[in-house]
PDB file of N, CA and C in Angstrom:
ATOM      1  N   UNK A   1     -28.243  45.208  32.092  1.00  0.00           N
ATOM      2  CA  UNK A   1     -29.174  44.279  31.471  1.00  0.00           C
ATOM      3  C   UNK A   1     -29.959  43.576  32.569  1.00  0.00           C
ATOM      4  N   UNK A   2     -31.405  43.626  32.119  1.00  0.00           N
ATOM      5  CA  UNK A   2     -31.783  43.481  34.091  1.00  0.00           C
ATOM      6  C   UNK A   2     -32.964  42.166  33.149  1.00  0.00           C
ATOM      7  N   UNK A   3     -32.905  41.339  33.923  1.00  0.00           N
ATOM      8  CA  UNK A   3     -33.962  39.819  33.648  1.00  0.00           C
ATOM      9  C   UNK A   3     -34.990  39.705  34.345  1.00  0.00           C
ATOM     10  N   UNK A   4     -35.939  39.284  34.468  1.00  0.00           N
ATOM     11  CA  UNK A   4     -36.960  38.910  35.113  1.00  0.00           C
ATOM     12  C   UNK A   4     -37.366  37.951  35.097  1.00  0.00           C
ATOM     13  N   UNK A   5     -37.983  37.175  36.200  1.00  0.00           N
ATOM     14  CA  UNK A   5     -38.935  35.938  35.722  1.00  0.00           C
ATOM     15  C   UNK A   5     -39.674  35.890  37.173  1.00  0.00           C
ATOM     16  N   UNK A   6     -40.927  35.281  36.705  1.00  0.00           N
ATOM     17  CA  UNK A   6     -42.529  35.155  37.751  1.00  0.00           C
ATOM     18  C   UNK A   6     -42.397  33.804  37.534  1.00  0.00           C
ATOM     19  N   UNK A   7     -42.436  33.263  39.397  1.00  0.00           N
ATOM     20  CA  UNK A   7     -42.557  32.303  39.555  1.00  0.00           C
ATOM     21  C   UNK A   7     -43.732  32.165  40.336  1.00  0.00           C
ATOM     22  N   UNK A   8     -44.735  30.476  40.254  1.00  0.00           N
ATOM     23  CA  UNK A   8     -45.162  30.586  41.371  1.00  0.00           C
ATOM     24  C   UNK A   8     -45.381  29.084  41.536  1.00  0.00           C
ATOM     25  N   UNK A   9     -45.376  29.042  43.042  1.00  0.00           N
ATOM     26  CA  UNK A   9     -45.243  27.645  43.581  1.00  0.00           C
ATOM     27  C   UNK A   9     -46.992  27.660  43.952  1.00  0.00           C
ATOM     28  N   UNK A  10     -46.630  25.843  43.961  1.00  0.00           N
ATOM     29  CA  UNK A  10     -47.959  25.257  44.074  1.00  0.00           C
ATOM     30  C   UNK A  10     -48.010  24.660  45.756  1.00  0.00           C
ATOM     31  N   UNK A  11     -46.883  24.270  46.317  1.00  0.00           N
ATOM     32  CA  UNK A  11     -46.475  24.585  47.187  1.00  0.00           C
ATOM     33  C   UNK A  11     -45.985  25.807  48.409  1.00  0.00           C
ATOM     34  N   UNK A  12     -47.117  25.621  49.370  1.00  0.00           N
ATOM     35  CA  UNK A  12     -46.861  26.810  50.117  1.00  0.00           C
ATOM     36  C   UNK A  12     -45.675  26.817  50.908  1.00  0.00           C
ATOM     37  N   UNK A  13     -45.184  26.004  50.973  1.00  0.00           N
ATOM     38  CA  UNK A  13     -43.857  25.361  51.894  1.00  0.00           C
ATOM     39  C   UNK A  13     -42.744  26.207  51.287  1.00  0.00           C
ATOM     40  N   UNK A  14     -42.653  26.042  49.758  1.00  0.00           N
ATOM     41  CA  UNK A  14     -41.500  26.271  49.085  1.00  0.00           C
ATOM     42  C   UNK A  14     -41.231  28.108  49.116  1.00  0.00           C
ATOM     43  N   UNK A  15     -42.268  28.586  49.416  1.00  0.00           N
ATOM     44  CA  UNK A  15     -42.440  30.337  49.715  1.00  0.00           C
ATOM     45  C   UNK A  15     -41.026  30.874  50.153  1.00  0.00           C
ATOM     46  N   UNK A  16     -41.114  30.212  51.229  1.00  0.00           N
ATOM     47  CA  UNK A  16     -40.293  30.776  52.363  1.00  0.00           C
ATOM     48  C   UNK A  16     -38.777  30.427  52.077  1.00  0.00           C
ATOM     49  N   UNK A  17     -38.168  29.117  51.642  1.00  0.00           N
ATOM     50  CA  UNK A  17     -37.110  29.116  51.419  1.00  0.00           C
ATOM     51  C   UNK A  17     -36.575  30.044  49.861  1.00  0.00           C
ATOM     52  N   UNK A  18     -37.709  30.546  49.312  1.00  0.00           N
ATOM     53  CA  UNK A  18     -37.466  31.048  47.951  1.00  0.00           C
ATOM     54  C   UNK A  18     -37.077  32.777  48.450  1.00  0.00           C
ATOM     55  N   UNK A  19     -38.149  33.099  49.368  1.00  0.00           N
ATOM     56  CA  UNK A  19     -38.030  34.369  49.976  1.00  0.00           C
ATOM     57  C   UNK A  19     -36.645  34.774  50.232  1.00  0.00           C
ATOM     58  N   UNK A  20     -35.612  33.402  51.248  1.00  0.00           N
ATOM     59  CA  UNK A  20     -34.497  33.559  51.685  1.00  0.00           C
ATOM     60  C   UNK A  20     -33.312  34.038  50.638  1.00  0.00           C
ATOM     61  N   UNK A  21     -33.780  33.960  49.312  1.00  0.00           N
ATOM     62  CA  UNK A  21     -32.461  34.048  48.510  1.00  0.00           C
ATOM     63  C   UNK A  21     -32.499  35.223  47.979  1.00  0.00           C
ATOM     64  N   UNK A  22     -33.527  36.428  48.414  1.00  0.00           N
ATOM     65  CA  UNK A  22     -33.097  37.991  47.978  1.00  0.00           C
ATOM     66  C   UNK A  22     -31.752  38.140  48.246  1.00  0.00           C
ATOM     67  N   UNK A  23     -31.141  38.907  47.524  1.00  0.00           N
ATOM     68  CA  UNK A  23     -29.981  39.784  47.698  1.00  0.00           C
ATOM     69  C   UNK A  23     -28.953  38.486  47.873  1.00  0.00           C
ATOM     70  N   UNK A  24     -29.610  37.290  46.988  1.00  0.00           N
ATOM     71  CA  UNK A  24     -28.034  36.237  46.551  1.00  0.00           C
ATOM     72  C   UNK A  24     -26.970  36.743  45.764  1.00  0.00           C
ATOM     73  N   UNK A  25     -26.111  36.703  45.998  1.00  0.00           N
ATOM     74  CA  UNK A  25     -25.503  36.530  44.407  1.00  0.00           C
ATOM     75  C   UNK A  25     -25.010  36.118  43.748  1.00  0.00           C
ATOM     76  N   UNK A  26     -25.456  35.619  42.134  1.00  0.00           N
ATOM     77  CA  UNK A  26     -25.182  34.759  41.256  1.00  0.00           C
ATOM     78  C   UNK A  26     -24.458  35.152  40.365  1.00  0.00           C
ATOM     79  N   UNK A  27     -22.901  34.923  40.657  1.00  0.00           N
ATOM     80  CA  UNK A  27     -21.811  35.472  39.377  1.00  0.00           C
ATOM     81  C   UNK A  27     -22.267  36.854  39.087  1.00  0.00           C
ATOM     82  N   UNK A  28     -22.430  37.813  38.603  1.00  0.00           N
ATOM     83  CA  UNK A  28     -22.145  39.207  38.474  1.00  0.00           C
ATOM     84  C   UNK A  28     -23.598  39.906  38.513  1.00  0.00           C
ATOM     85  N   UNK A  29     -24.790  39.253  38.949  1.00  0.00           N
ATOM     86  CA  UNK A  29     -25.868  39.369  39.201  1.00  0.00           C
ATOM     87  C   UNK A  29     -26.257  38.703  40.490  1.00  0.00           C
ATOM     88  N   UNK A  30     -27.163  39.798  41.660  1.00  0.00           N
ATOM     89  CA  UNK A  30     -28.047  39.481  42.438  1.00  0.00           C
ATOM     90  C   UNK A  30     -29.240  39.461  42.113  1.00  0.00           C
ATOM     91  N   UNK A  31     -29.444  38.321  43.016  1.00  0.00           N
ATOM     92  CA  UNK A  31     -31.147  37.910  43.066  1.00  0.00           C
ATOM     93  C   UNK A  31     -31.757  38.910  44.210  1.00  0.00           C
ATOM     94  N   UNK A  32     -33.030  39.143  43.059  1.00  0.00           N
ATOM     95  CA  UNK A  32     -34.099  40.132  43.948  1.00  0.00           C
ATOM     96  C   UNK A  32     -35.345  39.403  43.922  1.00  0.00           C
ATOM     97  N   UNK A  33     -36.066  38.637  45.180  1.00  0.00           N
ATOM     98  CA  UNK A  33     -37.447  37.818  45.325  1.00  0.00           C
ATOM     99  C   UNK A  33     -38.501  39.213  45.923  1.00  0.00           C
ATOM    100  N   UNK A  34     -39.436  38.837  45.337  1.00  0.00           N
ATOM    101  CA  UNK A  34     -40.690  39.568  46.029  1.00  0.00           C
ATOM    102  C   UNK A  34     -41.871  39.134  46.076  1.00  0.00           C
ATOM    103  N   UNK A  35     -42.402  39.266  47.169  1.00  0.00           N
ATOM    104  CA  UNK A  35     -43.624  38.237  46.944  1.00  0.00           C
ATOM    105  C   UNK A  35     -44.881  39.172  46.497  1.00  0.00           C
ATOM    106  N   UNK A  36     -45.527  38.047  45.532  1.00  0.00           N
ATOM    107  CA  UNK A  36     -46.752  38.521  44.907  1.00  0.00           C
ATOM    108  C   UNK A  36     -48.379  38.080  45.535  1.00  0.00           C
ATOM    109  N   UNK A  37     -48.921  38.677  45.534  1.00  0.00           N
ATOM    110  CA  UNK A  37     -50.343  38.767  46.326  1.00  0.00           C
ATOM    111  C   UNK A  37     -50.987  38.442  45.343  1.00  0.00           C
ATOM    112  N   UNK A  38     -50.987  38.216  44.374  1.00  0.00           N
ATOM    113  CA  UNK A  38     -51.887  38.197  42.940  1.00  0.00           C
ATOM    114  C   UNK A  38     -50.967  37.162  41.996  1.00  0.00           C
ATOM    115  N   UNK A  39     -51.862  35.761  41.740  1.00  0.00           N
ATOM    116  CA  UNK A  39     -51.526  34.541  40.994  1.00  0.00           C
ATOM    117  C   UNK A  39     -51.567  35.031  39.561  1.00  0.00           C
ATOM    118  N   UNK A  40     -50.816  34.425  38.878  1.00  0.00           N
ATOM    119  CA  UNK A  40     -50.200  34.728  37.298  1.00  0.00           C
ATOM    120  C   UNK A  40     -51.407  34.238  36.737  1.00  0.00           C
ATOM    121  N   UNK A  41     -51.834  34.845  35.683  1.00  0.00           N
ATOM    122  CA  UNK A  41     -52.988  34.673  34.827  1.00  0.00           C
ATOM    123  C   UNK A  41     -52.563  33.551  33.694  1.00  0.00           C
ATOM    124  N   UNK A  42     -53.134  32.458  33.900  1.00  0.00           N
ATOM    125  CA  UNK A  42     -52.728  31.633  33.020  1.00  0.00           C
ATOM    126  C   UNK A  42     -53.845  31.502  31.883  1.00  0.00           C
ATOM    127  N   UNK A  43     -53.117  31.068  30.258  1.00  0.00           N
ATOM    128  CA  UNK A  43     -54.303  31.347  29.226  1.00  0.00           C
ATOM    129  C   UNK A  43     -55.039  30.018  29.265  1.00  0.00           C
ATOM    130  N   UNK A  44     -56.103  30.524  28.948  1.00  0.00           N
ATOM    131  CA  UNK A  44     -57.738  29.713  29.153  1.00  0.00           C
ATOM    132  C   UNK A  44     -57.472  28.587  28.301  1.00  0.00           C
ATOM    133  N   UNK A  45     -57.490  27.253  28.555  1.00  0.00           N
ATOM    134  CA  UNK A  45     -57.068  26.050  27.722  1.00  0.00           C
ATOM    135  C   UNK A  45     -58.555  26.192  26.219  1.00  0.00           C
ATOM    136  N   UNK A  46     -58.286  25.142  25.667  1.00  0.00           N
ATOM    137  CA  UNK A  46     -59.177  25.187  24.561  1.00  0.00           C
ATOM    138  C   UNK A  46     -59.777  23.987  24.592  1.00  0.00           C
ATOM    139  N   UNK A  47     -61.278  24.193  24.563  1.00  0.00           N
ATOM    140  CA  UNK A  47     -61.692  22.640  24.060  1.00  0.00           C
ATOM    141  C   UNK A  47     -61.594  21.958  22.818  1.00  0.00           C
ATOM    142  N   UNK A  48     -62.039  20.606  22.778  1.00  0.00           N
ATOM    143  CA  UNK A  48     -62.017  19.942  21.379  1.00  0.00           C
ATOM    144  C   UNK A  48     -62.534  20.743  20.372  1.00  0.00           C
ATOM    145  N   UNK A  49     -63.344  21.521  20.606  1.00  0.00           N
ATOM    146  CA  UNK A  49     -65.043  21.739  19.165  1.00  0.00           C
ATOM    147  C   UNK A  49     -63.222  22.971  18.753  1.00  0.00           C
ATOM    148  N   UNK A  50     -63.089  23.777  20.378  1.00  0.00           N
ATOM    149  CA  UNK A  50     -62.579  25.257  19.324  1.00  0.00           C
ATOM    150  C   UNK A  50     -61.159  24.918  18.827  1.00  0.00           C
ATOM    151  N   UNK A  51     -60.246  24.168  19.144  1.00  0.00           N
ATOM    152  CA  UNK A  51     -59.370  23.339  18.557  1.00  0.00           C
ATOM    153  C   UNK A  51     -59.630  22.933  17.002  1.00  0.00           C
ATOM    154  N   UNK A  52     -60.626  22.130  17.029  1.00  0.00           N
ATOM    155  CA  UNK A  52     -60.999  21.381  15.702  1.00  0.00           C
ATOM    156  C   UNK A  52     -61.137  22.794  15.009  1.00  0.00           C
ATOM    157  N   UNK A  53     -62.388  23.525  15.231  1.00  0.00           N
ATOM    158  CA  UNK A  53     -62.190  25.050  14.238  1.00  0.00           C
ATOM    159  C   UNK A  53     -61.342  25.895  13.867  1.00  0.00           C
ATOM    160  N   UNK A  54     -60.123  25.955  14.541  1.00  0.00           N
ATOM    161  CA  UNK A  54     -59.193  25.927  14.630  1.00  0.00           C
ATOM    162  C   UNK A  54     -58.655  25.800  13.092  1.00  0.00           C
ATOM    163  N   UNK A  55     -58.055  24.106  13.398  1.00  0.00           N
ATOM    164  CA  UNK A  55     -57.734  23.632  12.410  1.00  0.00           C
ATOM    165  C   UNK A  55     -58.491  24.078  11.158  1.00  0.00           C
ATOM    166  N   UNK A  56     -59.523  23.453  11.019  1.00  0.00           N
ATOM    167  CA  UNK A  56     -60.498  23.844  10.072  1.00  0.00           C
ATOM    168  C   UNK A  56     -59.968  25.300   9.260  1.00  0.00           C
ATOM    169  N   UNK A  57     -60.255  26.401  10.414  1.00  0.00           N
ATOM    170  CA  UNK A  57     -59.984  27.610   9.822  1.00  0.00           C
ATOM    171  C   UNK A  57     -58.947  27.537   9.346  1.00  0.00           C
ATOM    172  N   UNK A  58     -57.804  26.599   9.566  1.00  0.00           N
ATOM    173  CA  UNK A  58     -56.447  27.126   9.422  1.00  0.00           C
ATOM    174  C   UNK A  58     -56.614  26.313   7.858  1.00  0.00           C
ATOM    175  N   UNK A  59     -56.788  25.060   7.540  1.00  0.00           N
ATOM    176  CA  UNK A  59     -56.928  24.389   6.326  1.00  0.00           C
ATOM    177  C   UNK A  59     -57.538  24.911   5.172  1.00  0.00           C
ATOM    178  N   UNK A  60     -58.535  26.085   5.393  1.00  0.00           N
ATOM    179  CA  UNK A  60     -59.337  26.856   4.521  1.00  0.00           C
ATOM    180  C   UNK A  60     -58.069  27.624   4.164  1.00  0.00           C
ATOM    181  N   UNK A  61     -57.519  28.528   4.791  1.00  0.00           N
ATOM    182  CA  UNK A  61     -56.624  29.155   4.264  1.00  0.00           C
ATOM    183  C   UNK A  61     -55.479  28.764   3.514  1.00  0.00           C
ATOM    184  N   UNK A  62     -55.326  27.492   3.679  1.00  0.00           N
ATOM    185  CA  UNK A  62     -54.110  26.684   3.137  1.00  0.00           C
ATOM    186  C   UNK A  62     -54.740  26.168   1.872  1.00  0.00           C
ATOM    187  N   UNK A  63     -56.088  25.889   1.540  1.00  0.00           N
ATOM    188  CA  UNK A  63     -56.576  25.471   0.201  1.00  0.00           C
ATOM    189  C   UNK A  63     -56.988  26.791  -0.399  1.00  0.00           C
ATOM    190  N   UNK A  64     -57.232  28.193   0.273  1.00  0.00           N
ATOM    191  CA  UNK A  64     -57.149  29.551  -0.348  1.00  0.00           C
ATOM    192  C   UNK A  64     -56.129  29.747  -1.217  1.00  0.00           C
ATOM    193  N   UNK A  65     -54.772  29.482  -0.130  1.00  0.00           N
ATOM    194  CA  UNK A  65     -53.338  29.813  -0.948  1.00  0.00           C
ATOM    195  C   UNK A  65     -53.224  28.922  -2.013  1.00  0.00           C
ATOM    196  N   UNK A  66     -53.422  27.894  -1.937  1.00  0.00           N
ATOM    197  CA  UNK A  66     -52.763  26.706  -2.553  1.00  0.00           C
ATOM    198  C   UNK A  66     -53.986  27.440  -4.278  1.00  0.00           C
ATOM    199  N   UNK A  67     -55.191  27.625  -4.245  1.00  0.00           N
ATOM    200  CA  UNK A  67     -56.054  27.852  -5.363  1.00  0.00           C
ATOM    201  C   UNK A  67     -55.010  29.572  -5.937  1.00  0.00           C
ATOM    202  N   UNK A  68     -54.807  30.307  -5.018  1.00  0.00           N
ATOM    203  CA  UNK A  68     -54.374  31.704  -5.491  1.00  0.00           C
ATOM    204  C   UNK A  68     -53.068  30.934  -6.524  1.00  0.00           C
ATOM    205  N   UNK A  69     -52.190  30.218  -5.743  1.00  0.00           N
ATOM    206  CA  UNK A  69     -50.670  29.774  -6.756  1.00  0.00           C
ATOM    207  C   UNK A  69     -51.258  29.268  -7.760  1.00  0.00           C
ATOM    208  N   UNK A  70     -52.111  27.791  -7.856  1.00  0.00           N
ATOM    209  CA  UNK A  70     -52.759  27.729  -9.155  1.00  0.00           C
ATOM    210  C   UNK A  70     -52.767  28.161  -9.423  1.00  0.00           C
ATOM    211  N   UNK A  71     -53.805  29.438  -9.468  1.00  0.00           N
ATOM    212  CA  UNK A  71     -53.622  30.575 -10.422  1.00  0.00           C
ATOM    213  C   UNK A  71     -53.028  31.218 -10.898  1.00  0.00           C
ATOM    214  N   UNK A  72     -52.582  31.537 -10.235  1.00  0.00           N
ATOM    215  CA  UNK A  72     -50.869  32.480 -11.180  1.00  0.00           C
ATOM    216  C   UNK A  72     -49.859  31.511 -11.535  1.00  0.00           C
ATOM    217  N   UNK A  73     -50.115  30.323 -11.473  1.00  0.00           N
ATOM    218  CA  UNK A  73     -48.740  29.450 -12.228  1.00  0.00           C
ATOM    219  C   UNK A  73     -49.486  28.477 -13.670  1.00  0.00           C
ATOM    220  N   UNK A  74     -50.533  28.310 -13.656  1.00  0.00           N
ATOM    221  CA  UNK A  74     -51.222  28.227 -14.699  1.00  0.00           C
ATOM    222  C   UNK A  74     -51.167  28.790 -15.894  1.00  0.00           C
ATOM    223  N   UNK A  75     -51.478  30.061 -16.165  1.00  0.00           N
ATOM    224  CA  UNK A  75     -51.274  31.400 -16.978  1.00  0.00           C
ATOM    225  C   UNK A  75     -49.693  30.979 -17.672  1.00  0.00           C
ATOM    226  N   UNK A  76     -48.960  30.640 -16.823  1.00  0.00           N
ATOM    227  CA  UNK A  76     -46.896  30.708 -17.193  1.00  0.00           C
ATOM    228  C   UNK A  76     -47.410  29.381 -17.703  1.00  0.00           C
ATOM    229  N   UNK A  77     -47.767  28.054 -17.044  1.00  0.00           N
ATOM    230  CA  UNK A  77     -47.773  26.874 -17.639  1.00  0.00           C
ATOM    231  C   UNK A  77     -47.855  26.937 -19.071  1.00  0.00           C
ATOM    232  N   UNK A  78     -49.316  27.353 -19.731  1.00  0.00           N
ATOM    233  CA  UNK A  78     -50.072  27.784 -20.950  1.00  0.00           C
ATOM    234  C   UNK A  78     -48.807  28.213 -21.953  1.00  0.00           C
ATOM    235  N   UNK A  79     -48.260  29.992 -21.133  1.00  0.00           N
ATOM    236  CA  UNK A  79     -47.708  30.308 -22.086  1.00  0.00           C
ATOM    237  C   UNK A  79     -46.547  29.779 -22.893  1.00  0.00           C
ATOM    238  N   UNK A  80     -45.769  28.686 -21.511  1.00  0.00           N
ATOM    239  CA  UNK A  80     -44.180  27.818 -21.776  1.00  0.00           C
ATOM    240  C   UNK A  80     -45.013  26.142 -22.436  1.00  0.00           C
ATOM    241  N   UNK A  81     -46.000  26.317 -22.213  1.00  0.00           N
ATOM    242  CA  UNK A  81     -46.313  25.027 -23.572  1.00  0.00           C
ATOM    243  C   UNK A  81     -46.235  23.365 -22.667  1.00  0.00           C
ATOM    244  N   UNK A  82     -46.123  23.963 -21.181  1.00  0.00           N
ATOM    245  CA  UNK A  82     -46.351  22.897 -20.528  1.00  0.00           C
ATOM    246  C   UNK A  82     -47.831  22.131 -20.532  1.00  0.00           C
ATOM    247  N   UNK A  83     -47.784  21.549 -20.576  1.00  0.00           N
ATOM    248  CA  UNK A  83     -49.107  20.175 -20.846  1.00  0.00           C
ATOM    249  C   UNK A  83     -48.958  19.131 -19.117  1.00  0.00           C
ATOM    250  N   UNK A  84     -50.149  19.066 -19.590  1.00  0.00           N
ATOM    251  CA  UNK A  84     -50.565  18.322 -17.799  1.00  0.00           C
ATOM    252  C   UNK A  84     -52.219  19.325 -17.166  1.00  0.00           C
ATOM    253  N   UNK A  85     -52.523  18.717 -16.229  1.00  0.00           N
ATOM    254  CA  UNK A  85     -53.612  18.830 -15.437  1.00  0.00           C
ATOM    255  C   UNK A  85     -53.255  20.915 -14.942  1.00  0.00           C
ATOM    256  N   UNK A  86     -54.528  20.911 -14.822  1.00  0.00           N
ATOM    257  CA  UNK A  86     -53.862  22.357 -14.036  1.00  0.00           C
ATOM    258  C   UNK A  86     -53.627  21.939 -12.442  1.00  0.00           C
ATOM    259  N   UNK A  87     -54.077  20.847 -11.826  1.00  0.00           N
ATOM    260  CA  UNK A  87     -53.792  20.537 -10.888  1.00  0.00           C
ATOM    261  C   UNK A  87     -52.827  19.858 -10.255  1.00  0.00           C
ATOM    262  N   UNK A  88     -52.029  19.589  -9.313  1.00  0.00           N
ATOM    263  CA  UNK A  88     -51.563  18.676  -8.979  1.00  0.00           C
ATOM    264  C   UNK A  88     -52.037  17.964  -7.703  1.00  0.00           C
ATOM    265  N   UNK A  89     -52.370  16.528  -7.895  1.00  0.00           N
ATOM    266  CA  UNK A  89     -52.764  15.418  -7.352  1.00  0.00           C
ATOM    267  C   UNK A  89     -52.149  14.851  -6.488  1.00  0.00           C
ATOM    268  N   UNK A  90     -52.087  14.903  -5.183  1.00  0.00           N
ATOM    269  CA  UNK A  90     -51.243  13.085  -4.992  1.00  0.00           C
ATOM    270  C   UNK A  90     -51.994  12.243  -3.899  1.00  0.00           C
ATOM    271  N   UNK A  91     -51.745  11.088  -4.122  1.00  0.00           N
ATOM    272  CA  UNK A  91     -52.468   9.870  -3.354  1.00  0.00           C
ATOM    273  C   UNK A  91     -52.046   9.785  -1.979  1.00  0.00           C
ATOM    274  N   UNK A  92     -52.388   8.984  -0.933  1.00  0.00           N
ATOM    275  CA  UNK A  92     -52.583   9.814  -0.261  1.00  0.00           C
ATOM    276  C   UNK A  92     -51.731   7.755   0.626  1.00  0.00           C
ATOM    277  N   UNK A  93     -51.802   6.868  -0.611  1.00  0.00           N
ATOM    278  CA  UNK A  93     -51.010   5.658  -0.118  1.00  0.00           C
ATOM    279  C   UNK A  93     -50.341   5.863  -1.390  1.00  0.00           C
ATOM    280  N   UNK A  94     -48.765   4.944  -1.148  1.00  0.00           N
ATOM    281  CA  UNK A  94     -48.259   5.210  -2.052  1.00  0.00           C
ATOM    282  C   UNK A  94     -48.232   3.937  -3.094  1.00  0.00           C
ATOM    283  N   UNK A  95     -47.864   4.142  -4.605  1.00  0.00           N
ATOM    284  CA  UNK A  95     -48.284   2.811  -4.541  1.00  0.00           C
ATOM    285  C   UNK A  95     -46.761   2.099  -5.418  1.00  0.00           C
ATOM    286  N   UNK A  96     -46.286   1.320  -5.805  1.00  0.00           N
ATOM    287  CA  UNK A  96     -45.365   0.404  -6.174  1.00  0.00           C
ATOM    288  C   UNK A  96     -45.135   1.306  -6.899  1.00  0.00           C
ATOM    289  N   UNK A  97     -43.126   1.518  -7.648  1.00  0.00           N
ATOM    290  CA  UNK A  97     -42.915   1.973  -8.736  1.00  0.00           C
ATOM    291  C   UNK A  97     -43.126   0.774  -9.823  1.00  0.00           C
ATOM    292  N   UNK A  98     -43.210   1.101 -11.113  1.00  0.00           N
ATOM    293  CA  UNK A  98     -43.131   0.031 -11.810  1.00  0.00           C
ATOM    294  C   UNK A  98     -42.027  -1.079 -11.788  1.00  0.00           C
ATOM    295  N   UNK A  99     -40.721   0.113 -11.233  1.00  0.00           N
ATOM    296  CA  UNK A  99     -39.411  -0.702 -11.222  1.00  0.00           C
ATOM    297  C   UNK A  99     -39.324  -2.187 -10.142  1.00  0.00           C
ATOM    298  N   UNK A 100     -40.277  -1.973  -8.920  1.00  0.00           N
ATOM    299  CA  UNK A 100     -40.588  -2.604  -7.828  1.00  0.00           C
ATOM    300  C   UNK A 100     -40.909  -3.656  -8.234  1.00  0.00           C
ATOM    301  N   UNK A 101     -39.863  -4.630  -7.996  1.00  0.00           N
ATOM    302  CA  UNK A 101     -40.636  -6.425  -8.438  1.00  0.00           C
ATOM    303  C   UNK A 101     -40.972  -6.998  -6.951  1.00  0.00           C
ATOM    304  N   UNK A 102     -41.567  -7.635  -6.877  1.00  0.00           N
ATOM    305  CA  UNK A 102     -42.216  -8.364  -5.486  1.00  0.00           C
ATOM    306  C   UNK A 102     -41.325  -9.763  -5.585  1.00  0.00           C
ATOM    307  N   UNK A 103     -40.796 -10.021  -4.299  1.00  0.00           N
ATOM    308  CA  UNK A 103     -39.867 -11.406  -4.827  1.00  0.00           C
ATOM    309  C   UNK A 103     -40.802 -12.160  -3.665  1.00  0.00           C
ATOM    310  N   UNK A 104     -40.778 -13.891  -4.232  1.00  0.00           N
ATOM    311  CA  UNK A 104     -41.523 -14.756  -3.523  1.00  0.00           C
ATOM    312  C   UNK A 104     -40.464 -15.452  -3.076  1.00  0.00           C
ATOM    313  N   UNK A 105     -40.722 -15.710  -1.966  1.00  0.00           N
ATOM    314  CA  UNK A 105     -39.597 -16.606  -1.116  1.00  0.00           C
ATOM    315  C   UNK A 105     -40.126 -17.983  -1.151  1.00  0.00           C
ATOM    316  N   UNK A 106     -39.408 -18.950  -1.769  1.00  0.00           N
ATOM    317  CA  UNK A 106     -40.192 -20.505  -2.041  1.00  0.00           C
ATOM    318  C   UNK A 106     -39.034 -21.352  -0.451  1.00  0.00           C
ATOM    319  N   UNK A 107     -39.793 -21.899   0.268  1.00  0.00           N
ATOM    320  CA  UNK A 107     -39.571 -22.644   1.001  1.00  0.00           C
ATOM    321  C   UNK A 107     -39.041 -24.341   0.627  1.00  0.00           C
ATOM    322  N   UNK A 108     -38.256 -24.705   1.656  1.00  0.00           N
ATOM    323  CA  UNK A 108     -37.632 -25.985   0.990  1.00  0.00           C
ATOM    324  C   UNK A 108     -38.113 -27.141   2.059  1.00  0.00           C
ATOM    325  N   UNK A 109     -38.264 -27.979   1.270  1.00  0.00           N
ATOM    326  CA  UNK A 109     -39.122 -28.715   1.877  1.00  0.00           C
ATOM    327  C   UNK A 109     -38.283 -30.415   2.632  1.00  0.00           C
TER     328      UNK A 109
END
């Protein structure tokens, strides 16, 4: 079972003591270092705009799905005699149950 991993220092200092630990060995595995001439390709960060589109794109698809289930759970609603909105709603603060009494704290004077 053989592992790998690419390292690379930002530090040129640290090269050389990393070099030293070819042919370590660590419990039932040796270390094999080799040095690379060619820096690891790191992925291209994203700005705000393609981030935000991003999202965007991703929310379209989530109000796609969300309209497809409507649809096919609608049809069953109808036929089982359920009553209500074809939609479901929710607010977005929440607001008091009815059960919720507000208590006033009277101060003593």
């Amino acid at each position: 079972d053989r592992k790998i991993a690419l390292v690379e220092f930002t530090d040129y200092g640290a090269v050389i003591p990393a070099m030293r630990l070819n042919d370590t060995v660590m419990g039932n595995n040796t270390i094999k270092v080799y040095y690379a001439t060619q820096s690891i390709t790191k992925p291209q960060t994203k700005s705000n705009e393609m981030a935000q589109k991003e999202i965007e794109d991703a929310m379209k698809k989530v109000k796609e799905a969300q309209n497809l289930v409507t649809d096919a759970v609608n049809p069953l609603k109808e036929w089982l005699g359920v009553k209500g909105g074809s939609r479901i709603t929710r607010s977005r603060t929440r607001s008091p149950s009815p059960y919720y009494r507000r208590s006033s704290r009277r101060t003593r004077s």
